[in-house]
C-alpha atoms as a PDB file:
ATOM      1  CA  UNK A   1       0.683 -27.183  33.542  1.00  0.00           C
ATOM      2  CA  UNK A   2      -2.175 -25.282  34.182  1.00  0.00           C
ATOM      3  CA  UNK A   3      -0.485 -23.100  36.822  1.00  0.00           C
ATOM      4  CA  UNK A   4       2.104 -22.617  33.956  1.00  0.00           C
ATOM      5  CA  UNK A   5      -0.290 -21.117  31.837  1.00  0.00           C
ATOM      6  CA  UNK A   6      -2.217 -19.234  34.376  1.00  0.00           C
ATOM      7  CA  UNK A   7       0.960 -17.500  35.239  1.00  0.00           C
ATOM      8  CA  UNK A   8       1.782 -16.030  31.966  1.00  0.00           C
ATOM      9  CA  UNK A   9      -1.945 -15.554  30.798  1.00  0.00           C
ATOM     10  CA  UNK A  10      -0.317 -12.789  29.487  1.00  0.00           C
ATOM     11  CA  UNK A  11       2.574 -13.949  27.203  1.00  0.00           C
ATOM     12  CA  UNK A  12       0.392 -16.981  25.676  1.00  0.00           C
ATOM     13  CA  UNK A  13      -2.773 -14.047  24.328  1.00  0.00           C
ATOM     14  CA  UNK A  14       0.160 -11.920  23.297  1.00  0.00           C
ATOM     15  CA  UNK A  15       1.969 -15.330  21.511  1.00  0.00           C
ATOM     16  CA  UNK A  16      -1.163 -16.909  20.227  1.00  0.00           C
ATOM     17  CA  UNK A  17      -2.017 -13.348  18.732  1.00  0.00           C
ATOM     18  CA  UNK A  18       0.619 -12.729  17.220  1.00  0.00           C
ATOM     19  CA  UNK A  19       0.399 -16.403  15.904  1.00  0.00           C
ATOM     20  CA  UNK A  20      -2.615 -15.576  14.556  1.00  0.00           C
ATOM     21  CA  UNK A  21      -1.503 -12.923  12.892  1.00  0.00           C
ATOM     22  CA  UNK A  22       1.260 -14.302  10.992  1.00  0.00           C
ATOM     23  CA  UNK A  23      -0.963 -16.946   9.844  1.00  0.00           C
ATOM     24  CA  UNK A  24      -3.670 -14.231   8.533  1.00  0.00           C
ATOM     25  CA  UNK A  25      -1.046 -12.526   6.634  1.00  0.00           C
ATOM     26  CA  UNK A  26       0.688 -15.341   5.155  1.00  0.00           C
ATOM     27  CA  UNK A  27      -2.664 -16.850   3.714  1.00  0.00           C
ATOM     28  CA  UNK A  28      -3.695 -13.167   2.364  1.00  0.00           C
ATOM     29  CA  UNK A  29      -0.676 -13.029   0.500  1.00  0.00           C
ATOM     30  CA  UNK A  30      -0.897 -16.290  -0.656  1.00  0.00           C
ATOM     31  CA  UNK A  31      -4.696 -16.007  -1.870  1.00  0.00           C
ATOM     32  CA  UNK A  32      -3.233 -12.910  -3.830  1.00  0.00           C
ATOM     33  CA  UNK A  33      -0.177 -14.371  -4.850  1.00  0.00           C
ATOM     34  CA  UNK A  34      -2.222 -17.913  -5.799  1.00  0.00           C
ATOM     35  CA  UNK A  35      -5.196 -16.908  -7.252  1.00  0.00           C
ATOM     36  CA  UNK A  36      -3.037 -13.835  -9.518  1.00  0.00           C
ATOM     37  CA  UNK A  37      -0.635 -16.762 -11.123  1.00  0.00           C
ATOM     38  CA  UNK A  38      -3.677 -18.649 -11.984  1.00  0.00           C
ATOM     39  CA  UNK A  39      -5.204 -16.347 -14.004  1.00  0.00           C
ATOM     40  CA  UNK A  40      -2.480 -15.785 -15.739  1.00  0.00           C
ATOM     41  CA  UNK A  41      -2.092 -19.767 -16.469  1.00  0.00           C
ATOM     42  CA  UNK A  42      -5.585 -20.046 -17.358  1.00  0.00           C
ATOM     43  CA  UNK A  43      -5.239 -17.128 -19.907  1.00  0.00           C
ATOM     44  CA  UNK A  44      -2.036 -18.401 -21.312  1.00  0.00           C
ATOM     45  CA  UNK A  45      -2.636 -22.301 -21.716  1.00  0.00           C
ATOM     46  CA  UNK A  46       0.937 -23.238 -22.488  1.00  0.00           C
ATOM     47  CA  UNK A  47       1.875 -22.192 -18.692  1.00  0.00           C
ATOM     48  CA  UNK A  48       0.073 -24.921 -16.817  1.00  0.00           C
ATOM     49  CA  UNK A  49       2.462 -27.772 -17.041  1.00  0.00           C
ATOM     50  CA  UNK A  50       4.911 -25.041 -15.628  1.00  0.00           C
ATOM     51  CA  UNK A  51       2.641 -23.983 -12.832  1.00  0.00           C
ATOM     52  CA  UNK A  52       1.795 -27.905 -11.517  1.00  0.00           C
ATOM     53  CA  UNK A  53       5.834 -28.942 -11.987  1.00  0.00           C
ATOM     54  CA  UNK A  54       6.495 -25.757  -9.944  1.00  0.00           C
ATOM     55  CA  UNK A  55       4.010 -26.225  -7.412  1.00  0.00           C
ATOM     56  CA  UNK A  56       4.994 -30.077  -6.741  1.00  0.00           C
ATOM     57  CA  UNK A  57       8.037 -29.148  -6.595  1.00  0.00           C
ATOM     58  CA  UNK A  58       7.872 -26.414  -4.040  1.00  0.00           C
ATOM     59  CA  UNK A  59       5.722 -28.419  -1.856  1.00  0.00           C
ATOM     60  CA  UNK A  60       8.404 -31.437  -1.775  1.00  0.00           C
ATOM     61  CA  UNK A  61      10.888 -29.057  -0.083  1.00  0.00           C
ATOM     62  CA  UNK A  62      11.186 -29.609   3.400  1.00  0.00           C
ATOM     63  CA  UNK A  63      10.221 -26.717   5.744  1.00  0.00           C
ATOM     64  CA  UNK A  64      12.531 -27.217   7.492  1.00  0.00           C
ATOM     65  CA  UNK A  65      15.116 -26.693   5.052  1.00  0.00           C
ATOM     66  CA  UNK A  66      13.315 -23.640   3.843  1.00  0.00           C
ATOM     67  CA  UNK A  67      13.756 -22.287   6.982  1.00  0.00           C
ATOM     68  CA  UNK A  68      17.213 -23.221   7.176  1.00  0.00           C
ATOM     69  CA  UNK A  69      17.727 -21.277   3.900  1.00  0.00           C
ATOM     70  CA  UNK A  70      16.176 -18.264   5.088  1.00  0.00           C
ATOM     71  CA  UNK A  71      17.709 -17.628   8.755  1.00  0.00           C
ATOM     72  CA  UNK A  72      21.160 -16.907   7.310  1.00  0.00           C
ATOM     73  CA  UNK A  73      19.639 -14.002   4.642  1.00  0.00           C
ATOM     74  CA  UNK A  74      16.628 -12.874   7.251  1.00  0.00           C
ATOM     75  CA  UNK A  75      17.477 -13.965  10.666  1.00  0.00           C
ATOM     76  CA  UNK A  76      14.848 -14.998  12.980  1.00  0.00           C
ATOM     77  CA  UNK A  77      11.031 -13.512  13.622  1.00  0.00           C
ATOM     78  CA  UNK A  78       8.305 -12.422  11.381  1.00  0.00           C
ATOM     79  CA  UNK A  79       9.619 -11.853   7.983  1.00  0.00           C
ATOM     80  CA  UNK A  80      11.342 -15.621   7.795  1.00  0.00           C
ATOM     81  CA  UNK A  81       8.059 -17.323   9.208  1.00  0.00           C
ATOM     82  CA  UNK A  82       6.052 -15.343   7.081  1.00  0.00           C
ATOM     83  CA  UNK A  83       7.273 -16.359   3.405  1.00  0.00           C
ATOM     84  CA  UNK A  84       7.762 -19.952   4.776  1.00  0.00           C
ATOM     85  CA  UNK A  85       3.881 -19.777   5.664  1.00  0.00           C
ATOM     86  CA  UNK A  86       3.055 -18.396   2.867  1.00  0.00           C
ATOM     87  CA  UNK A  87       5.083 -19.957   0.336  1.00  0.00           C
ATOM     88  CA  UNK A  88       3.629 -23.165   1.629  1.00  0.00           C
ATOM     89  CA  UNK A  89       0.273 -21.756   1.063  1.00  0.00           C
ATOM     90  CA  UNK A  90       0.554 -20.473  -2.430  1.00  0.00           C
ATOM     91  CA  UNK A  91       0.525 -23.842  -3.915  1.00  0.00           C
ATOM     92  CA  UNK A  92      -2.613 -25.601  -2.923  1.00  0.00           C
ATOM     93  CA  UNK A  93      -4.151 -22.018  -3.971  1.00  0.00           C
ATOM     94  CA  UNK A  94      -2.537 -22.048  -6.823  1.00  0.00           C
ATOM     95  CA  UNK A  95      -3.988 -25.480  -7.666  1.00  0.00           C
ATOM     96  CA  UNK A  96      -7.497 -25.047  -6.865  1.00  0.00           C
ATOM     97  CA  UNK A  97      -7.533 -21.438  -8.388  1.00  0.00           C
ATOM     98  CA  UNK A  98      -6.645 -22.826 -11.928  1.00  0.00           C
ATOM     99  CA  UNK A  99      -8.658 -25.643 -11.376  1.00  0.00           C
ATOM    100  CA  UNK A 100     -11.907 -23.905 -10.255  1.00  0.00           C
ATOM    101  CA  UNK A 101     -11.288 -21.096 -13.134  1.00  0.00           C
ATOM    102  CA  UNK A 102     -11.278 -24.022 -15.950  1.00  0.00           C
ATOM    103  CA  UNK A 103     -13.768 -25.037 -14.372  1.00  0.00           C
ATOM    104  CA  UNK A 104     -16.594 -22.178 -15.565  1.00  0.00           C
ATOM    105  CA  UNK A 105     -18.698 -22.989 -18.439  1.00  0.00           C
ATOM    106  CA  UNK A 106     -17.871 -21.712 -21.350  1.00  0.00           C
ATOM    107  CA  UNK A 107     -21.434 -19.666 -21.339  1.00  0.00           C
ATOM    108  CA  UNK A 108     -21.005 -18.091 -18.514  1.00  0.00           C
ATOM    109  CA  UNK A 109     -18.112 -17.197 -19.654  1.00  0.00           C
ATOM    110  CA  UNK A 110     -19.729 -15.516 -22.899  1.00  0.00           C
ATOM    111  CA  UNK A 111     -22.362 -14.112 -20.688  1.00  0.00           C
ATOM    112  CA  UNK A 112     -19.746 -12.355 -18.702  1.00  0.00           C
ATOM    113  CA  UNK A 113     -18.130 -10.977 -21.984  1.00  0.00           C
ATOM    114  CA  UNK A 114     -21.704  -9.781 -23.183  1.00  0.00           C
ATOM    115  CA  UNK A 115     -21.786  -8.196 -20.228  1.00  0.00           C
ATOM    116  CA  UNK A 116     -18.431  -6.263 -20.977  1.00  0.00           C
ATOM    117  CA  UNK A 117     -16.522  -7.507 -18.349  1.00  0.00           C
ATOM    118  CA  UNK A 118     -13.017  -9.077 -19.369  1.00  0.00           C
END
């Protein structure tokens, strides 16, 4: 095995970075994505049952179905592996982002708005 991997030094760097890179992506997008939505839950109270049904939802789907849904519309390579990286990453964002937001006192909260930020 080590031979193996010796021999294509090459391919595995250029594999494992673009690995790498797909991962990077996918998490940016889902930190945006993620943390975006739960603002707008914890702003709009109502929409937090809808956020936590969606996100258990989504993550009960398997990837590989996901996949399996996506390679007829996008074929194979980046785009496909992207959104299926990153829509399994928005969720546990999502969760923690509306958790940690409700979770700021209420006076730093006011401190921040005598501040004049929003």
């Amino acid at each position: 095995m080590w031979n193996f991997l010796v021999d294509r030094r090459d391919q595995v760097w250029t594999l494992a970075w673009g690995h790498a890179l797909l991962v990077l992506v996918a998490v940016l997008v889902a930190a945006v994505i993620g943390v975006a939505v739960a603002v707008l839950v914890t702003r709009r109270p109502k929409l937090e049952p809808v956020a936590n049904a969606i996100s258990s939802i989504g993550l009960t789907i398997p990837s590989f179905a996901l996949v399996g849904l996506l390679l007829p519309v996008l074929g194979l390579g980046f785009w496909p592996a992207m959104i299926c990286v990153a829509f399994y990453a928005i969720f546990p964002v999502l969760r923690n982002a509306v958790v940690g937001l409700q979770g700021v006192s209420p006076e730093l909260v006011e401190s921040a708005t005598g501040m004049g930020m929003s």
